[in-house]
N, C-alpha and C. Protein backbone atom coordinates (compact mmCIF):
# COMPACT_ATOMS: atom_id res chain seq x y z
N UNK A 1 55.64 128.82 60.15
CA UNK A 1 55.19 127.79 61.08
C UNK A 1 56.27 127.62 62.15
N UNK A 2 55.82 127.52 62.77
CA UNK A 2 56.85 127.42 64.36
C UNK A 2 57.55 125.87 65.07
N UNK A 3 58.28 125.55 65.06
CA UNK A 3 58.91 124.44 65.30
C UNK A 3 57.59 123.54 66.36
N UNK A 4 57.12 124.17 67.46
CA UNK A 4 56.00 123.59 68.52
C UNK A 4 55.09 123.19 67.16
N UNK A 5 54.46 124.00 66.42
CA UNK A 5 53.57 123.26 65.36
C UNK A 5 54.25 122.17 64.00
N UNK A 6 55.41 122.37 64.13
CA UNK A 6 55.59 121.23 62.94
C UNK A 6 55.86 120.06 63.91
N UNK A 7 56.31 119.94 65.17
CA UNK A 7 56.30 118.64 66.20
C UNK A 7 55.00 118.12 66.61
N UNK A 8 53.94 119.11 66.39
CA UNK A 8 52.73 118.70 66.97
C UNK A 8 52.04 117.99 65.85
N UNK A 9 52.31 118.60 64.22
CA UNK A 9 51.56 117.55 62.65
C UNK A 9 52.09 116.46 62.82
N UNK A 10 53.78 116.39 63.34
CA UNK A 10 54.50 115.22 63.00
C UNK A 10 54.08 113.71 63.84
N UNK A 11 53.51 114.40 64.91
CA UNK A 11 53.11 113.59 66.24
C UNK A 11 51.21 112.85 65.66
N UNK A 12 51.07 114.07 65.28
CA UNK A 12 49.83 113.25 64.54
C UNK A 12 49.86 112.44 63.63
N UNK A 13 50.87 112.69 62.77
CA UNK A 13 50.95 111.83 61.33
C UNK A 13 50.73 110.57 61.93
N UNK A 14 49.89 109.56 60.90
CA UNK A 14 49.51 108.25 61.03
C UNK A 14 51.35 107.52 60.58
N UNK A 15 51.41 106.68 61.64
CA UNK A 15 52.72 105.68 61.02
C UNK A 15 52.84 105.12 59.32
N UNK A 16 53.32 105.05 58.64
CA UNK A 16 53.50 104.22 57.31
C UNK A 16 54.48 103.25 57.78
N UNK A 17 54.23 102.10 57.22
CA UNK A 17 55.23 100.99 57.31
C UNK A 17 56.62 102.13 56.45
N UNK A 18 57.31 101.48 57.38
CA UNK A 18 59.24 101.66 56.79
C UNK A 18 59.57 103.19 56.94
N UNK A 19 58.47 103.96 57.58
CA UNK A 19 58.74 105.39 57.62
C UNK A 19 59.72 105.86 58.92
N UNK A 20 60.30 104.95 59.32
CA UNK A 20 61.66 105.02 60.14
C UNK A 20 62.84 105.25 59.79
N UNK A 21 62.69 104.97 58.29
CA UNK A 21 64.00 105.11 57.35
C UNK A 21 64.16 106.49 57.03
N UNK A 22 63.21 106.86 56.95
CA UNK A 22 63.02 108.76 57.00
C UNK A 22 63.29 109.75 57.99
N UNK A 23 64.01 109.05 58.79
CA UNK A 23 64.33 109.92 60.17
C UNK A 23 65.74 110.40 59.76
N UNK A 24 65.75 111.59 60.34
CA UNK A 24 67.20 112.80 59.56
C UNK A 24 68.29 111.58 60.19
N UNK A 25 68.22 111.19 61.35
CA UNK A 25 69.39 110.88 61.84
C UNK A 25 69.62 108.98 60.90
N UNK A 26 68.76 108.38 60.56
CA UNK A 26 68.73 107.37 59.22
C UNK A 26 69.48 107.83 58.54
N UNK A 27 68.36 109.02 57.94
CA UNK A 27 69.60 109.60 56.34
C UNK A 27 70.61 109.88 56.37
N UNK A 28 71.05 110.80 57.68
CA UNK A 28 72.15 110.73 58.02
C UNK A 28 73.33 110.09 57.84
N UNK A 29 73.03 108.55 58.74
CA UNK A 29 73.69 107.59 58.39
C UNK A 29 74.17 107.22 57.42
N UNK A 30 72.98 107.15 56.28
CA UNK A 30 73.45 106.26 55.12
C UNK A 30 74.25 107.25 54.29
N UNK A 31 73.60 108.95 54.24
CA UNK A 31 74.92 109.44 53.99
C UNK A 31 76.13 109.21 54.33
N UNK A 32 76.61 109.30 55.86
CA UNK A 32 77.86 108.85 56.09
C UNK A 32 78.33 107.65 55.50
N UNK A 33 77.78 106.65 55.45
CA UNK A 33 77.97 105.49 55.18
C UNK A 33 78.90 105.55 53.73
N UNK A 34 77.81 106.08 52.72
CA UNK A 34 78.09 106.27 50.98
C UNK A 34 79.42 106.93 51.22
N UNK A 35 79.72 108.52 51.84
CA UNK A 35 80.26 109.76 52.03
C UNK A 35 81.84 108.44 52.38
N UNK A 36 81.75 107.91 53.43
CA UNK A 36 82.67 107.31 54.26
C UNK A 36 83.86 106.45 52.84
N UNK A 37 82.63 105.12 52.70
CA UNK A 37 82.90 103.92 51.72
C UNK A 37 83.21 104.66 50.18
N UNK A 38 82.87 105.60 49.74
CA UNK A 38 83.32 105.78 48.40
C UNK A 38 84.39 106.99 48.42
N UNK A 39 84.31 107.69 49.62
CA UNK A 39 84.90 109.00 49.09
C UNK A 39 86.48 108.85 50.33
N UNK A 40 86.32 109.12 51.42
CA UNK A 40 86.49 109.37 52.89
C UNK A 40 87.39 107.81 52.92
N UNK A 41 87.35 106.88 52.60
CA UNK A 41 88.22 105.60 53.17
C UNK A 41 89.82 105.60 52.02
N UNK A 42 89.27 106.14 51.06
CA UNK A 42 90.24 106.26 49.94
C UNK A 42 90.81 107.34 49.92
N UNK A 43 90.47 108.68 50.84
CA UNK A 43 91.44 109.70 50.96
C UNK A 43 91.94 109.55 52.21
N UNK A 44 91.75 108.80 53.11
CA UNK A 44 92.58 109.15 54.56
C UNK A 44 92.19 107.80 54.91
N UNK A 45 92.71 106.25 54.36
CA UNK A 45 92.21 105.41 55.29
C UNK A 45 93.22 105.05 56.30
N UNK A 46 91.94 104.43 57.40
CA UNK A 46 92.33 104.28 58.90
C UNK A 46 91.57 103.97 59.35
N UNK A 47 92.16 103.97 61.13
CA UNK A 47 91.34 103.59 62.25
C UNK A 47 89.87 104.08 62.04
N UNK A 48 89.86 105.94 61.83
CA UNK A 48 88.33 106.18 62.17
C UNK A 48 87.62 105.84 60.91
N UNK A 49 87.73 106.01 59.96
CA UNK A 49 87.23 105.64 58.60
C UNK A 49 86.91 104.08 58.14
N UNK A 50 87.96 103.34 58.86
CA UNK A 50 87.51 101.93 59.38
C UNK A 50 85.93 101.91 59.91
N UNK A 51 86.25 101.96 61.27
CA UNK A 51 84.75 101.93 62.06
C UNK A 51 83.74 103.36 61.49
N UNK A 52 84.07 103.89 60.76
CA UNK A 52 82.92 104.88 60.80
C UNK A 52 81.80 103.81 60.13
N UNK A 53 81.85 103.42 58.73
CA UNK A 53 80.55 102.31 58.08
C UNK A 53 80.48 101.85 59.18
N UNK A 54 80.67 101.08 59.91
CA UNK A 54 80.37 100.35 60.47
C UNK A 54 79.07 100.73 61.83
N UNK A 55 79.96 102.20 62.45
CA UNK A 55 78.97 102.91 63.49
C UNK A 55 77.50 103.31 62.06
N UNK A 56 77.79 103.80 61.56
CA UNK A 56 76.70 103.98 60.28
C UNK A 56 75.82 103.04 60.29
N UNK A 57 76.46 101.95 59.28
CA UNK A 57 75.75 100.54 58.94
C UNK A 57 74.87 100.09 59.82
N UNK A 58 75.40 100.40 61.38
CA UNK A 58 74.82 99.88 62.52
C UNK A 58 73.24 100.40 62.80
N UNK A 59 73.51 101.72 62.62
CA UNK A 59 72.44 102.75 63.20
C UNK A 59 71.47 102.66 62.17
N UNK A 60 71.52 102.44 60.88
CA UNK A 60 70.50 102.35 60.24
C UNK A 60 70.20 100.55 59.75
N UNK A 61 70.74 100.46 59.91
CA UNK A 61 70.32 98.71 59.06
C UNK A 61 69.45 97.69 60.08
N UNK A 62 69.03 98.31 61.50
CA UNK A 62 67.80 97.62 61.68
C UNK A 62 66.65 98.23 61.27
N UNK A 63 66.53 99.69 60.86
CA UNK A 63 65.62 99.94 60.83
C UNK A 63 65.20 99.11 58.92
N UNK A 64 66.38 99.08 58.43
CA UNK A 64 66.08 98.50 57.06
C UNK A 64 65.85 97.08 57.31
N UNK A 65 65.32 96.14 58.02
CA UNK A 65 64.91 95.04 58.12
C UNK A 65 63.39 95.59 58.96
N UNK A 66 63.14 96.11 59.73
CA UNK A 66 62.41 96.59 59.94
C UNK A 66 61.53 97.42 59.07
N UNK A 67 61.91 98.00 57.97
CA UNK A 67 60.61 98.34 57.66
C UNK A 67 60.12 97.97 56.31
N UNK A 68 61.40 96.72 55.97
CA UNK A 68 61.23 95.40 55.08
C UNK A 68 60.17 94.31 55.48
N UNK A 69 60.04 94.50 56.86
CA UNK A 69 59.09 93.63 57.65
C UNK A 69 57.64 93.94 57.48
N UNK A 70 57.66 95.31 57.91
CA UNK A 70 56.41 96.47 57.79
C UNK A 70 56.26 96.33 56.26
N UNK A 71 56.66 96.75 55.62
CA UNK A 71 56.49 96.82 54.16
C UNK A 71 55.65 95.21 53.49
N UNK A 72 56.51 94.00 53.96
CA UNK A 72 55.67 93.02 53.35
C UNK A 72 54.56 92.77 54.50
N UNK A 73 54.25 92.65 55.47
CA UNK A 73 53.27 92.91 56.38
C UNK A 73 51.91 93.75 55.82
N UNK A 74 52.55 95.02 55.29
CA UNK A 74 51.79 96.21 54.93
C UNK A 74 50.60 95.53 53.62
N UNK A 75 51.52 95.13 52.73
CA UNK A 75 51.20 93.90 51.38
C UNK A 75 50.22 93.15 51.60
N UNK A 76 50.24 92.07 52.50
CA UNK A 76 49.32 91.24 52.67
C UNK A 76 48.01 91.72 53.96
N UNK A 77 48.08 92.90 54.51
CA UNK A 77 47.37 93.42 54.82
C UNK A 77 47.14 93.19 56.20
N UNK A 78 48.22 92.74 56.59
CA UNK A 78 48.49 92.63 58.22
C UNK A 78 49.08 93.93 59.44
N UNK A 79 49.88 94.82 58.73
CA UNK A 79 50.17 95.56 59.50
C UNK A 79 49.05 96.11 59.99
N UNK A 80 49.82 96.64 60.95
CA UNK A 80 48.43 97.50 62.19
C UNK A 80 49.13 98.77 62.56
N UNK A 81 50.62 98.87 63.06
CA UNK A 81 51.29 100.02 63.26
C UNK A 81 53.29 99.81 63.75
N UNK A 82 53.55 100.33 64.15
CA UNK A 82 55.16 99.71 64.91
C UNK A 82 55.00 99.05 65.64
N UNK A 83 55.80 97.79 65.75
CA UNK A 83 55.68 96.63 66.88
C UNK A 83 57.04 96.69 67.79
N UNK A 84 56.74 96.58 69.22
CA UNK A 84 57.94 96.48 69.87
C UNK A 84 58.79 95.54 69.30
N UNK A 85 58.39 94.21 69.43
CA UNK A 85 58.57 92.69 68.98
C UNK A 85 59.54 93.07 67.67
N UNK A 86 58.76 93.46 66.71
CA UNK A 86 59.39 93.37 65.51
C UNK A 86 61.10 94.43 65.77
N UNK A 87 60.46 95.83 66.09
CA UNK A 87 62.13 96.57 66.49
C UNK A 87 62.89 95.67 67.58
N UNK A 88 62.96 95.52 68.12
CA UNK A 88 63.83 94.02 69.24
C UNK A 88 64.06 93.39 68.16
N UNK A 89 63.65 92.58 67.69
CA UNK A 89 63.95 91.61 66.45
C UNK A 89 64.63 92.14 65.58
N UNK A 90 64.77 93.28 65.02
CA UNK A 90 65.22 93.73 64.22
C UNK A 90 67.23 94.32 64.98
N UNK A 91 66.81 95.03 65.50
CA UNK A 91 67.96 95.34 66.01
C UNK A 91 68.87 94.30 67.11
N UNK A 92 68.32 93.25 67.18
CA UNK A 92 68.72 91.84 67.91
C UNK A 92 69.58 90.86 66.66
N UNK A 93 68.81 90.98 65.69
CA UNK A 93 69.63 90.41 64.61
C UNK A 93 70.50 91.01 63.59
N UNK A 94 70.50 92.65 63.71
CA UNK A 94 71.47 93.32 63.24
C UNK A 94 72.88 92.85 64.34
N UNK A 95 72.95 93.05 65.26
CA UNK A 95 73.89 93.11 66.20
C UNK A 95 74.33 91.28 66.13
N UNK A 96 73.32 90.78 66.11
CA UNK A 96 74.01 89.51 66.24
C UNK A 96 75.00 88.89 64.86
N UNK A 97 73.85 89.42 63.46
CA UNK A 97 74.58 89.18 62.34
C UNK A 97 76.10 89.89 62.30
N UNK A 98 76.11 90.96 62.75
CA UNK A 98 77.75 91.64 62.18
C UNK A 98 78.42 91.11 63.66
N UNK A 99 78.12 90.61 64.62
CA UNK A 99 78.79 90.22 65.83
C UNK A 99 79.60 88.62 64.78
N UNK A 100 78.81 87.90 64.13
CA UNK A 100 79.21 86.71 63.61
C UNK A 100 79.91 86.83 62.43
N UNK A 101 79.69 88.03 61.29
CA UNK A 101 80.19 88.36 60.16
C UNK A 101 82.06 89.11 60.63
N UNK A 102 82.03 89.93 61.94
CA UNK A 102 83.23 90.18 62.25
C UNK A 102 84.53 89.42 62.42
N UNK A 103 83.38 87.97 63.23
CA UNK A 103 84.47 87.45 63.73
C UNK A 103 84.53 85.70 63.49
N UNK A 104 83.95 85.56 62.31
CA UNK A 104 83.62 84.22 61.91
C UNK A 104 84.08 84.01 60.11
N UNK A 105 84.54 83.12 59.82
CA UNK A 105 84.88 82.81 58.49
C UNK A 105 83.80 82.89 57.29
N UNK A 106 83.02 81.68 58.07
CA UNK A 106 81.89 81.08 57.35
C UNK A 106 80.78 82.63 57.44
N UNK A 107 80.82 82.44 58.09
CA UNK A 107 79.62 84.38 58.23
C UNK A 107 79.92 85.19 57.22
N UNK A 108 81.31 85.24 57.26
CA UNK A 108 81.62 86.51 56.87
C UNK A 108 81.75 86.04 54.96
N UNK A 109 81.85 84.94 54.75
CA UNK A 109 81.96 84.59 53.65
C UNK A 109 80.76 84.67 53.12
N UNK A 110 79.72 84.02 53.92
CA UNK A 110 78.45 83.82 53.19
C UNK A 110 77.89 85.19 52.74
N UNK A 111 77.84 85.95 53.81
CA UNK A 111 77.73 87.66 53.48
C UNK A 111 78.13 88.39 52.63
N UNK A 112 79.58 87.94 52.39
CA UNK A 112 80.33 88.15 51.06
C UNK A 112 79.72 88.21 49.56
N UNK A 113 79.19 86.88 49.75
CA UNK A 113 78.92 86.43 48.50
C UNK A 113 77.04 86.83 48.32
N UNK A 114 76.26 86.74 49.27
CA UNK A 114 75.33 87.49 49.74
C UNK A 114 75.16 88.79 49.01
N UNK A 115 76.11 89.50 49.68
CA UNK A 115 76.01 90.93 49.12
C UNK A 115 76.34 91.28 47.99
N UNK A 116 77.44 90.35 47.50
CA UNK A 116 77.92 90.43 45.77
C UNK A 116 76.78 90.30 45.21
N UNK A 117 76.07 89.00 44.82
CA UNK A 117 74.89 88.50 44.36
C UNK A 117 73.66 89.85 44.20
N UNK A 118 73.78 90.67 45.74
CA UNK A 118 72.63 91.49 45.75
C UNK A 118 72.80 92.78 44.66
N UNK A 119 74.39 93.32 45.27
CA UNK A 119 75.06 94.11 44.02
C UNK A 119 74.96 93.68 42.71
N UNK A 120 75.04 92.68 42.55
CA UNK A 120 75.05 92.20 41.11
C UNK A 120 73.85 92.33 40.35
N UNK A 121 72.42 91.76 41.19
CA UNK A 121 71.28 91.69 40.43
C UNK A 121 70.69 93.35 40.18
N UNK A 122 70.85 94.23 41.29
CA UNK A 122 70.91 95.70 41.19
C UNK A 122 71.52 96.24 39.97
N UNK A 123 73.06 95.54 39.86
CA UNK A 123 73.42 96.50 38.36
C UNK A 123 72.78 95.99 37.48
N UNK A 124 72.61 94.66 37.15
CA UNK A 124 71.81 94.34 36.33
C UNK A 124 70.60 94.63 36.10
N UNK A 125 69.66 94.92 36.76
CA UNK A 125 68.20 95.82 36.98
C UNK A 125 68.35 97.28 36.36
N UNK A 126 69.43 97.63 37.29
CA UNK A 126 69.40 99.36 36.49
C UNK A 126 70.24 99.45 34.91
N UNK A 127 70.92 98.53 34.53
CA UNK A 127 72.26 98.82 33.44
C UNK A 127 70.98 97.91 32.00
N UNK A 128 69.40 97.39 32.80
CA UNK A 128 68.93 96.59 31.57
C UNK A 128 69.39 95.87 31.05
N UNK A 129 69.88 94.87 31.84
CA UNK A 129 70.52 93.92 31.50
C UNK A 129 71.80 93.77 30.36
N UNK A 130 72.46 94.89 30.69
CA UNK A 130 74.04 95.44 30.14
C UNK A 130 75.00 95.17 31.06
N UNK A 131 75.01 93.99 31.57
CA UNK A 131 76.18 94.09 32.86
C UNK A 131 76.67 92.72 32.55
N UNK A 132 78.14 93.22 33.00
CA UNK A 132 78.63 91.43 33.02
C UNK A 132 77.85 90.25 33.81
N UNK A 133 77.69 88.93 33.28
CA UNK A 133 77.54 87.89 34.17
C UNK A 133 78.07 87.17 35.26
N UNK A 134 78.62 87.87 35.26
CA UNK A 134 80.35 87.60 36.58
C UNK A 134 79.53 87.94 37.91
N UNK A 135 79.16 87.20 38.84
CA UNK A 135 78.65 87.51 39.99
C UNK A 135 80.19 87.35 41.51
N UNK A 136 80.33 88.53 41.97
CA UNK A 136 81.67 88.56 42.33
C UNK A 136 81.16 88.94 44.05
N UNK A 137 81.71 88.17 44.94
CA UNK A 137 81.66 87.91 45.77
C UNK A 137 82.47 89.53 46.59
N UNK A 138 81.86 90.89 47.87
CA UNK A 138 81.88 92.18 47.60
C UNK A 138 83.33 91.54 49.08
N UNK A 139 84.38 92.44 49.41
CA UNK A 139 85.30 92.56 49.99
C UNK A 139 84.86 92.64 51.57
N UNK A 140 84.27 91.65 52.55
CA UNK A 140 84.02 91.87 53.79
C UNK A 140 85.57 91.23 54.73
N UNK A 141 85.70 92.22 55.47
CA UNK A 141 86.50 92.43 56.46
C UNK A 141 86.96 91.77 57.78
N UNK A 142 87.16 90.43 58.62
CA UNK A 142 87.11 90.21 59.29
C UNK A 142 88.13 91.02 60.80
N UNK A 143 87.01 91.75 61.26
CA UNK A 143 87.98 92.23 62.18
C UNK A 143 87.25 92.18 63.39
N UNK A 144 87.55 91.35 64.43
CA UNK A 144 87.02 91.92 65.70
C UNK A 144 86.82 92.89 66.22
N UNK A 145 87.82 93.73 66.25
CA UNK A 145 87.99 95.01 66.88
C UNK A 145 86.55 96.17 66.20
N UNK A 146 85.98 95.68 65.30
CA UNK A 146 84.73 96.14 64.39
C UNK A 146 83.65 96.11 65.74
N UNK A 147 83.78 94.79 66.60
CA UNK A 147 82.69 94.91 67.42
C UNK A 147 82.63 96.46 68.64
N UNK A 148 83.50 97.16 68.49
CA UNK A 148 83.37 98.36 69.24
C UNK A 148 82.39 99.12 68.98
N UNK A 149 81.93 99.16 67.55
CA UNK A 149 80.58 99.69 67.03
C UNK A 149 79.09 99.06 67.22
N UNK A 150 78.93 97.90 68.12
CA UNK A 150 77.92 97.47 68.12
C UNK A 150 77.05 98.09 68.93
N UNK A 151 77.60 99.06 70.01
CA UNK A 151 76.48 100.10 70.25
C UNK A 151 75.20 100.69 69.23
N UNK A 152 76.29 100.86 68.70
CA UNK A 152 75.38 101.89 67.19
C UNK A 152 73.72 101.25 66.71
N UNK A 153 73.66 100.13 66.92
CA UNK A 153 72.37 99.40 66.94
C UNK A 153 71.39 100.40 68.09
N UNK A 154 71.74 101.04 69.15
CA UNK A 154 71.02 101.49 69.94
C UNK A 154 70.35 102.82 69.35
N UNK A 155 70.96 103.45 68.19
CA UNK A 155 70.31 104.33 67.55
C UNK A 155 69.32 104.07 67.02
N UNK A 156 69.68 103.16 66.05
CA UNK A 156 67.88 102.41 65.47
C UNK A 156 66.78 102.32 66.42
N UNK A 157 66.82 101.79 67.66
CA UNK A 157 66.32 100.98 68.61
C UNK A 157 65.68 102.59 69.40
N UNK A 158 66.40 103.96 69.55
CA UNK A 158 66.18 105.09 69.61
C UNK A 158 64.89 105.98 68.71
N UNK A 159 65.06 105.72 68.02
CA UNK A 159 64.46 106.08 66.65
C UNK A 159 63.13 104.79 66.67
N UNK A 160 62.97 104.15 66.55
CA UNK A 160 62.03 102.92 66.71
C UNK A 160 61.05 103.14 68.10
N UNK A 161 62.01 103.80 69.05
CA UNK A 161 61.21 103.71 70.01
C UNK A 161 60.46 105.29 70.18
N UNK A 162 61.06 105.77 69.81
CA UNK A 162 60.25 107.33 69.54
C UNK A 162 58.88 107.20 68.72
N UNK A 163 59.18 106.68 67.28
CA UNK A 163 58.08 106.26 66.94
C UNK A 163 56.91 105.60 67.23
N UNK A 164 57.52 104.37 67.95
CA UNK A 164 56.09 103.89 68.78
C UNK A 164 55.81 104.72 70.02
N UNK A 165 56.30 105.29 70.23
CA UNK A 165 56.19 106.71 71.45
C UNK A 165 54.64 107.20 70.58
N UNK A 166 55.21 108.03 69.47
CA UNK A 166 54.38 108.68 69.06
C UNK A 166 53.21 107.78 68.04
N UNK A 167 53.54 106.72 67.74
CA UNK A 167 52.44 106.22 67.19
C UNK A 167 50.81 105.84 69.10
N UNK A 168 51.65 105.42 69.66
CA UNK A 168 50.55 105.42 70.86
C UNK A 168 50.30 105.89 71.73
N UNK A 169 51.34 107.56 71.39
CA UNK A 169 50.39 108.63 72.12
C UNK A 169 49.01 109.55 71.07
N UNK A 170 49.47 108.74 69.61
CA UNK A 170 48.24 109.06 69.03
C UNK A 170 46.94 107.94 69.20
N UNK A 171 47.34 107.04 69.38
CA UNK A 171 45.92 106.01 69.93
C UNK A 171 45.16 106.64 71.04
């Protein structure tokens, strides 16, 4: 099959809610992200290994509110297809949340403990309830200088907009 015909099925495919998260340059990300935070910060940390999660985190984590949106939308039987509205929204409050989590106490705390909580109920889900009860608040960073990555939101917003490209050049 020839690259012109696998762009031309892909262009047809009907949208699925959250199927934005499936874009190479998504997976990408969250590879880097994992690759960066578990492996990559603990053999060479620094400046770039600093901001790399972060350019990462950026590029994919509207589309993960986004197609958290789509997804319960999808549920109650409201979705219809990609919404401008909703990607704006989505990547409007990615950028604004880590703009306030960088450089704010209270943000960055609540997030803290936020994300511990989320980690926590996860191990507990997968370990069957074999995990300590200790709900531990996860290590967030206050650094301004973090806001240099807030571009990275424009990838999502890239990717979002391709899709509704191609969701209504199939209408």
């Amino acid at each position: 099959m020839s690259l012109d015909v696998a762009v031309d099925a892909s262009e047809r495919r009907r949208p699925v809610p959250a199927d934005a998260l499936l874009h190479p340059v998504a997976l990408a990300a969250i590879g880097v992200l994992l690759l960066n935070d578990h492996v990559l910060k603990d053999a060479a940390p620094g400046l770039v290994t600093g901001k790399l999660s972060d350019v990462a985190g950026l590029a994919f984590f509207p589309l993960v509110l986004l197609g958290t949106w789509e997804v319960a939308r999808s549920a109650v039987g409201r979705w219809r297809g990609p919404s401008v509205r909703a990607l704006a929204l989505s990547v409007a409050v990615t950028a604004i949340a880590f703009g306030l989590v960088k450089t704010t106490a209270l943000v960055a705390g609540a997030f803290a403990t936020t994300l511990g909580a989320a980690q926590w109920a996860i191990g507990l889900a997968l370990t069957a309830g074999h995990r300590s009860s200790e709900l531990v608040p996860t290590l967030v960073v206050r650094d301004p200088t973090d806001l240099v990555a807030l571009p990275a939101v424009l990838i999502a917003a890239w990717i979002g907009a391709a899709r509704l490209a191609r969701s209504e050049a199939r209408r």
